[in-house]
C-alpha atoms as a PDB file:
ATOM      1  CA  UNK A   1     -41.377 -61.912 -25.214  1.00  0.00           C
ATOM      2  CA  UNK A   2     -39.911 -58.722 -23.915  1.00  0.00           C
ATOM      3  CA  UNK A   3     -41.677 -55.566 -23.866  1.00  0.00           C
ATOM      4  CA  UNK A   4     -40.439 -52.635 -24.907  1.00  0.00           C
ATOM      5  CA  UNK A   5     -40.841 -49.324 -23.279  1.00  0.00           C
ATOM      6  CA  UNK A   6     -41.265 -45.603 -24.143  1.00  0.00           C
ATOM      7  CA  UNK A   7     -38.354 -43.448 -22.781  1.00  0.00           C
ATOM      8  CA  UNK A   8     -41.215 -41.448 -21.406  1.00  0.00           C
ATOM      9  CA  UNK A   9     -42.349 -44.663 -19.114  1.00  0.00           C
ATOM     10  CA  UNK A  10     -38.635 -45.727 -18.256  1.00  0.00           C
ATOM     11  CA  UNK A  11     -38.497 -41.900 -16.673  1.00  0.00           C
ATOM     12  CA  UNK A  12     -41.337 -41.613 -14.605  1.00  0.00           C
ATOM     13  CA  UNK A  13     -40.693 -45.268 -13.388  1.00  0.00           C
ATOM     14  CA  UNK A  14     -37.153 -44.169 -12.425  1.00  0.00           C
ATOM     15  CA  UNK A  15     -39.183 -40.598 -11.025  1.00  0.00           C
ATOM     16  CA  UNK A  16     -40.905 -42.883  -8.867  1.00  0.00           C
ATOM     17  CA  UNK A  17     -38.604 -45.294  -7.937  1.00  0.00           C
ATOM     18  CA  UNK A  18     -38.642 -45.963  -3.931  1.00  0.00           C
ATOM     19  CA  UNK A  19     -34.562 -45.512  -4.022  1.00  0.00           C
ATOM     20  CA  UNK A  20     -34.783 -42.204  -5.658  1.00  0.00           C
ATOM     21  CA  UNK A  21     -37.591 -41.041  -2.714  1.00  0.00           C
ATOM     22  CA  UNK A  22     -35.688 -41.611   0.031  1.00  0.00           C
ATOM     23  CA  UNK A  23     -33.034 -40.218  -1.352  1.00  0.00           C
ATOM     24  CA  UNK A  24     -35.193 -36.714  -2.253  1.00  0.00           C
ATOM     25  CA  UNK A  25     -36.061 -37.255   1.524  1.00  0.00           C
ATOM     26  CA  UNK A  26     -32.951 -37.512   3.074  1.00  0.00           C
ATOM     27  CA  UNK A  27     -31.757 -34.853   1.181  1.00  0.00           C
ATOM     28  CA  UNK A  28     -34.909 -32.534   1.679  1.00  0.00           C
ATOM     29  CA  UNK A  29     -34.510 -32.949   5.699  1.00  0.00           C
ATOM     30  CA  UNK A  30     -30.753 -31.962   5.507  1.00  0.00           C
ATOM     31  CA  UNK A  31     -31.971 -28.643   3.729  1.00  0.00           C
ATOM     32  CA  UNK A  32     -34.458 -28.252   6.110  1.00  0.00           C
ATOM     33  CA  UNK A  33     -32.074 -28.969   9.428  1.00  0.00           C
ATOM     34  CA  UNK A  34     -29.394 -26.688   8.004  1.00  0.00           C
ATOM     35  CA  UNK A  35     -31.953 -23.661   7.227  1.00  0.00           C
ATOM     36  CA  UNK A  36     -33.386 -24.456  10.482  1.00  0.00           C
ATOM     37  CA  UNK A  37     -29.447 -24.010  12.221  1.00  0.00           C
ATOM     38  CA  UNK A  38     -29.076 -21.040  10.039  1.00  0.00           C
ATOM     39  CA  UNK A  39     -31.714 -19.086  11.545  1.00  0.00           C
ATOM     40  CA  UNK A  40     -31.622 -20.334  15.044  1.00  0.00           C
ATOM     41  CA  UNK A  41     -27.898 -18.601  14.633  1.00  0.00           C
ATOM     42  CA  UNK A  42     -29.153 -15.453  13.257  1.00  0.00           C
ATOM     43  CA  UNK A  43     -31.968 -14.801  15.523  1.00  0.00           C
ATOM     44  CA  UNK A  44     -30.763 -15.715  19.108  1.00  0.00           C
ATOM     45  CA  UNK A  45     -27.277 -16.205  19.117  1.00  0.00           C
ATOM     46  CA  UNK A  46     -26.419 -12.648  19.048  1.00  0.00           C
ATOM     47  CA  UNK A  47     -25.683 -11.583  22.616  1.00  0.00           C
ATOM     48  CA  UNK A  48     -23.988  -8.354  21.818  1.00  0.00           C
ATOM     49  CA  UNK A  49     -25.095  -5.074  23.449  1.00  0.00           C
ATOM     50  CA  UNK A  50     -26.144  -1.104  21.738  1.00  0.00           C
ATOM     51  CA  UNK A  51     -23.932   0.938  23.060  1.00  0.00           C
ATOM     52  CA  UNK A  52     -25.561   4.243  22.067  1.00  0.00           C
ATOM     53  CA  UNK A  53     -24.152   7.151  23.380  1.00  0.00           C
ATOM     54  CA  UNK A  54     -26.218   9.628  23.765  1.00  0.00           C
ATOM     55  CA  UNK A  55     -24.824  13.400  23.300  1.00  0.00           C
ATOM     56  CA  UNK A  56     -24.345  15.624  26.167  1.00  0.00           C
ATOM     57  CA  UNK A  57     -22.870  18.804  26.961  1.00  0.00           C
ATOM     58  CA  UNK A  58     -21.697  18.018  30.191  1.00  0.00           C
ATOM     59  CA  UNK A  59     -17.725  17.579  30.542  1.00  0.00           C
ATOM     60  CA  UNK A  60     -16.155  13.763  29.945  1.00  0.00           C
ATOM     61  CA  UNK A  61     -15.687  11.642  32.149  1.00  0.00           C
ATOM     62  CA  UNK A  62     -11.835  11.107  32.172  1.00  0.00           C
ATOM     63  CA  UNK A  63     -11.136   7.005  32.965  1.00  0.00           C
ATOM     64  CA  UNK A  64      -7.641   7.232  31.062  1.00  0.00           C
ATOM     65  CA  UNK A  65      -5.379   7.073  34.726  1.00  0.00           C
ATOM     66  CA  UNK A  66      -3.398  10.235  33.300  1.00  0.00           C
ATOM     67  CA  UNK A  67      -2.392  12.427  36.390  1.00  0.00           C
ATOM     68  CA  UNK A  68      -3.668  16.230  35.878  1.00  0.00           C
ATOM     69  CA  UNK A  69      -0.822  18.170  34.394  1.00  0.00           C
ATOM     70  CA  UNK A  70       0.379  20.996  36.389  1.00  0.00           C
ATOM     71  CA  UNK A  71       2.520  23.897  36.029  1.00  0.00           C
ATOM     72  CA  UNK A  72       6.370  22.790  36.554  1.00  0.00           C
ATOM     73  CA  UNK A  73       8.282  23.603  39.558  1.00  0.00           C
ATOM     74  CA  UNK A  74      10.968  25.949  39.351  1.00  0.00           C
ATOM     75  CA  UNK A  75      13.059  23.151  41.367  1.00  0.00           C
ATOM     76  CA  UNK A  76      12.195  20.967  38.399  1.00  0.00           C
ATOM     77  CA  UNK A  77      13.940  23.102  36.234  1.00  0.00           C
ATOM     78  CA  UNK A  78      17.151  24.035  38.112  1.00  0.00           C
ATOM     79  CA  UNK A  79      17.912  19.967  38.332  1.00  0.00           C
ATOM     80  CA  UNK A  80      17.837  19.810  34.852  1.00  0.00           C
ATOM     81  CA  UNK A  81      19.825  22.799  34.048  1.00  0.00           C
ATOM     82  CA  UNK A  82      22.752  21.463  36.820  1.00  0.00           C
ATOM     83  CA  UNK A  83      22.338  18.292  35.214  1.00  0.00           C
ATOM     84  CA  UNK A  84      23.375  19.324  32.094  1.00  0.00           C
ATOM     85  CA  UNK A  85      25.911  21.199  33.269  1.00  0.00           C
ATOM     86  CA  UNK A  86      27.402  18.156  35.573  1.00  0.00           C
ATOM     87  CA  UNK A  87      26.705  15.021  33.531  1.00  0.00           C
ATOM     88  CA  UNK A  88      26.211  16.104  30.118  1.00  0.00           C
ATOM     89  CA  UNK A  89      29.572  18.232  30.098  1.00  0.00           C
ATOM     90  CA  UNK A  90      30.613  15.956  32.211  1.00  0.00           C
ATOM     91  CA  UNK A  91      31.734  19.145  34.671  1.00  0.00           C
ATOM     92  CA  UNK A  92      30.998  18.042  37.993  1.00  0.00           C
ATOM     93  CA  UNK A  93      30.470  14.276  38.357  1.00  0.00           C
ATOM     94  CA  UNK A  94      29.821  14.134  41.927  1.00  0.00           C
ATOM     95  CA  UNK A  95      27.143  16.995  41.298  1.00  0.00           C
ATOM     96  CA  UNK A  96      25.766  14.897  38.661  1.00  0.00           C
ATOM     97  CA  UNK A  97      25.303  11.449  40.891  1.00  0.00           C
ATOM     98  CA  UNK A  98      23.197  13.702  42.923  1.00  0.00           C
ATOM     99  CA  UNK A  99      21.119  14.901  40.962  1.00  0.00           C
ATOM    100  CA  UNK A 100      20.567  11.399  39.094  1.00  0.00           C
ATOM    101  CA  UNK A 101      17.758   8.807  38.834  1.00  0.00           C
ATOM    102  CA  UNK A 102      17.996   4.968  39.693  1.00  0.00           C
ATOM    103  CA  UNK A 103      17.210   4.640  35.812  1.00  0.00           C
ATOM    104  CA  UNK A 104      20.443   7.229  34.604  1.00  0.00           C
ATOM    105  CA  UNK A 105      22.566   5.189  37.370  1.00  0.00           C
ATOM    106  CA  UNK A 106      22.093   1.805  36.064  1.00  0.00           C
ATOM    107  CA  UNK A 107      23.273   0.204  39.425  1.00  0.00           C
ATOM    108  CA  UNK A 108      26.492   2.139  38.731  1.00  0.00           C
ATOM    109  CA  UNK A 109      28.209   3.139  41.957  1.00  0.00           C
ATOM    110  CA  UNK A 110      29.873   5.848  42.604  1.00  0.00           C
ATOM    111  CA  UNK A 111      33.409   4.953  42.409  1.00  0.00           C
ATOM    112  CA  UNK A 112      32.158   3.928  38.859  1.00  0.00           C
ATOM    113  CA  UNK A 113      30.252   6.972  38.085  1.00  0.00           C
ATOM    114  CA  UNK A 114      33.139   8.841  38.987  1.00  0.00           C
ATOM    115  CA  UNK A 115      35.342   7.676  36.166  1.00  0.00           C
ATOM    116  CA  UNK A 116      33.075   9.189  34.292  1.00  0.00           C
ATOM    117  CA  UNK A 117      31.517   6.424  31.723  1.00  0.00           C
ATOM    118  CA  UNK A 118      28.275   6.805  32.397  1.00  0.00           C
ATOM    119  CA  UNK A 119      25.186   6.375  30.325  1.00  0.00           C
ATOM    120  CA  UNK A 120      24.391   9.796  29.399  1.00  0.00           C
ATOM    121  CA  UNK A 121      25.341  11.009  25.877  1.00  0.00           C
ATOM    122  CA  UNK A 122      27.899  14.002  26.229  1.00  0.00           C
ATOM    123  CA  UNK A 123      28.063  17.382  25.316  1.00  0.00           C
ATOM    124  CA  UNK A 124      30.991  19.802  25.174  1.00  0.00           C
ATOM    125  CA  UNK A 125      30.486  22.535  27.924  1.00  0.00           C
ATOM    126  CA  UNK A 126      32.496  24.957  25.880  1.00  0.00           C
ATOM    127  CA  UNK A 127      30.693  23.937  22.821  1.00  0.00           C
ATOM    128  CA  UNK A 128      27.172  25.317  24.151  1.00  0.00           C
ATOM    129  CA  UNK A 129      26.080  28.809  23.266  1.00  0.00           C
ATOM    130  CA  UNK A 130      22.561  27.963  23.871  1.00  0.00           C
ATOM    131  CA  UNK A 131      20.314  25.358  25.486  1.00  0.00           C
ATOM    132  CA  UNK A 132      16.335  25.883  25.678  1.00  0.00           C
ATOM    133  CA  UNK A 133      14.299  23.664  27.534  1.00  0.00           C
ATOM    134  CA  UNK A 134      10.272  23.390  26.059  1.00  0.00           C
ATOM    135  CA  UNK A 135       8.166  21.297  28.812  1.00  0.00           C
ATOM    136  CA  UNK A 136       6.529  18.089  26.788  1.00  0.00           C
ATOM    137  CA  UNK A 137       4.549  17.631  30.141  1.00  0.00           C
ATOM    138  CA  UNK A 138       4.028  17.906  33.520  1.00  0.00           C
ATOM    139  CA  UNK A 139       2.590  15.964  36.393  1.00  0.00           C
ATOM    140  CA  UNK A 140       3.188  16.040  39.956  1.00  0.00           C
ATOM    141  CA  UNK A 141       5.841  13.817  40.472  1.00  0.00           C
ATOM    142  CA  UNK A 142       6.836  13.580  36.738  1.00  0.00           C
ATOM    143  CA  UNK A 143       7.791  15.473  33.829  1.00  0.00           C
ATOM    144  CA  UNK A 144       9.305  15.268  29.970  1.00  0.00           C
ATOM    145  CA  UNK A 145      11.327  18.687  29.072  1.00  0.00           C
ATOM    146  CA  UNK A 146      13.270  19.188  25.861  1.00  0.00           C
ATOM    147  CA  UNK A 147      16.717  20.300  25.128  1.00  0.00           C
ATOM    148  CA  UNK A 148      17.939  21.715  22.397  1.00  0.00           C
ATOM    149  CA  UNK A 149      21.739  22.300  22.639  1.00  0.00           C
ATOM    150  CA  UNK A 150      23.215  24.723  20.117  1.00  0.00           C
ATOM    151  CA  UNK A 151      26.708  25.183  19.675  1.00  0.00           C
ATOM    152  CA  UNK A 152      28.451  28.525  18.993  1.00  0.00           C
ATOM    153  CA  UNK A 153      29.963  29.832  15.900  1.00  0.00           C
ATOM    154  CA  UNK A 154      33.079  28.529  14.773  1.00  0.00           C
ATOM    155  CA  UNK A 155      32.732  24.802  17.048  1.00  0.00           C
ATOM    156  CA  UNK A 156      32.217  21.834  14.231  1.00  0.00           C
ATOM    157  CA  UNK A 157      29.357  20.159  16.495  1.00  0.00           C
ATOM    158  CA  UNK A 158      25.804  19.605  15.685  1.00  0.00           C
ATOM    159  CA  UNK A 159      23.048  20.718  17.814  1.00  0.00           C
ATOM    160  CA  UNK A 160      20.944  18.418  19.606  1.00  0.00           C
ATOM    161  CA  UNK A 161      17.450  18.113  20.802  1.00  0.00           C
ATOM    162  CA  UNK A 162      17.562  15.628  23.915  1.00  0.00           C
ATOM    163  CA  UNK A 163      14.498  14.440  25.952  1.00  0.00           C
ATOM    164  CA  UNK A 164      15.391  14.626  29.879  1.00  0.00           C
ATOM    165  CA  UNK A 165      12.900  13.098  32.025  1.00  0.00           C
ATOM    166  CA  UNK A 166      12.343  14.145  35.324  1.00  0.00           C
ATOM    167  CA  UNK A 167      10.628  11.844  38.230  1.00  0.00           C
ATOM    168  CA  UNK A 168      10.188  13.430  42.406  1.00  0.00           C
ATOM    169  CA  UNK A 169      11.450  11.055  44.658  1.00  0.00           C
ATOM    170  CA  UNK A 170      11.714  11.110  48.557  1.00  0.00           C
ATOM    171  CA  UNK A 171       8.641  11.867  50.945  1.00  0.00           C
ATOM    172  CA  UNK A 172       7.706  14.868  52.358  1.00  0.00           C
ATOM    173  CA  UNK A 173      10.940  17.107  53.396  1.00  0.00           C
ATOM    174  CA  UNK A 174      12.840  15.102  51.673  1.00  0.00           C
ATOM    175  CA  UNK A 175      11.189  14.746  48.244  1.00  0.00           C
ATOM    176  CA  UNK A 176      13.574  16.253  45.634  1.00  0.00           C
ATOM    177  CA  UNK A 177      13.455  16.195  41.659  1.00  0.00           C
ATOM    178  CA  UNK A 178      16.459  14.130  40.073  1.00  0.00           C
ATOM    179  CA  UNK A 179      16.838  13.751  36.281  1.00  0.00           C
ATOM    180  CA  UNK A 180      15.506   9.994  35.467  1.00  0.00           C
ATOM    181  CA  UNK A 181      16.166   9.987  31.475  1.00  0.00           C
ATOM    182  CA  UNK A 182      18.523  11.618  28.762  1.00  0.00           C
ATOM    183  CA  UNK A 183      17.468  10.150  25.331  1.00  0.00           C
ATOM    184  CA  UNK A 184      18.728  12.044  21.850  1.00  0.00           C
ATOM    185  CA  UNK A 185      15.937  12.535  19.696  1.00  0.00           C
ATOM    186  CA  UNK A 186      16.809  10.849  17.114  1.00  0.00           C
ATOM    187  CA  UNK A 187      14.752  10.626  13.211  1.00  0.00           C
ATOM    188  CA  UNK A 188      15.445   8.380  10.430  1.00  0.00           C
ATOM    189  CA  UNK A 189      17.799   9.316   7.479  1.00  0.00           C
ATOM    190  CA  UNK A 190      15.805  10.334   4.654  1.00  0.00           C
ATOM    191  CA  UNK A 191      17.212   8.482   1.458  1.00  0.00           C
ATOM    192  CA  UNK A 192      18.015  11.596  -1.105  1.00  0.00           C
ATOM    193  CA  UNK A 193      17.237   9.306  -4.034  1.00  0.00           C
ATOM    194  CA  UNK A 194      20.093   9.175  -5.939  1.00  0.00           C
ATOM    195  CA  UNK A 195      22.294   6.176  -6.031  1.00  0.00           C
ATOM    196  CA  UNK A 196      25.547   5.346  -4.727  1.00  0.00           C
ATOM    197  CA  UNK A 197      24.778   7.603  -1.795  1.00  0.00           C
END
């Protein structure tokens, strides 16, 4: 004779059931481990430092490695004027290998320099009315001018702003300025918008 029972009964037997508790325990201590590595995280595995700064009105402490800008030689100046004047124009070649950087030479040598392809982008000499120089900076071996060159009326050439590096080389006596860099400054083409153009 089988018994029948309640659905109530079959419930709390299955409630009870010894599979069912170990399973609620096995599952109850992998909640417990995983909160347990959750906060262990949290609280002591943070091992970075406050860096409050506190204000002050005393002067900054520069770490940056910039050199202190100072006021341009004259010197400084005259190379890059005679450079122009020499390379740019091409005018005096010779002039120009002199007053030239290792980084405007390129290993060129002079016989090669001489010809007169060299890697500095030209300028008419007759062509320039005009050439202002504005200092970008100045250090004491080092310094970033640049050069506008305007052309005079009537001569179908654009002017041109130019960045001319200069570096001090030699020791001592012997330490001289020499024109390290001649770079076009160049911008982007704006698109106008319309098409076909």
């Amino acid at each position: 004779m089988s018994t029948v029972t309640p659905d109530s009964e079959r419930r709390a037997v299955w409630w009870q059931s010894p599979r069912f508790q170990t399973r609620l325990l096995w599952l109850s201590l992998v909640v417990l481990v995983a909160g347990v590595i959750v906060f262990v995280g949290v609280r002591w595995t943070n091992t970075g430092k406050s860096y409050v700064t506190p204000l002050s009105d005393k002067p900054a402490n520069d770490v940056s490695g910039i050199p202190k800008t100072v006021k341009l030689q004259p010197g400084a100046q005259d190379v890059a004027r005679k450079f122009i004047l020499s390379a740019v124009t091409r005018g005096d070649l010779r002039e120009a290998w002199s007053l030239s950087g290792p980084h405007i030479r390129q290993d060129l040598t002079l016989k090669e320099w001489l010809t007169g392809n060299i890697p500095v982008v030209p300028y008419p000499k007759e062509a320039i009315k005009l050439a202002p120089m504005k200092i970008d900076y100045s250090y004491k071996r080092e310094a970033m001018l640049e050069v506008a060159l305007l052309p005079k009326a009537g001569y179908k050439i654009k002017p041109q702003i130019f960045f001319l590096g200069l570096i001090k080389v030699g020791k001592g006596t012997n330490a001289h300025w020499v024109v390290d860099s001649w770079v076009p400054r160049g911008s982007p083409a704006v698109p106008s918008g319309q098409a076909g153009s």
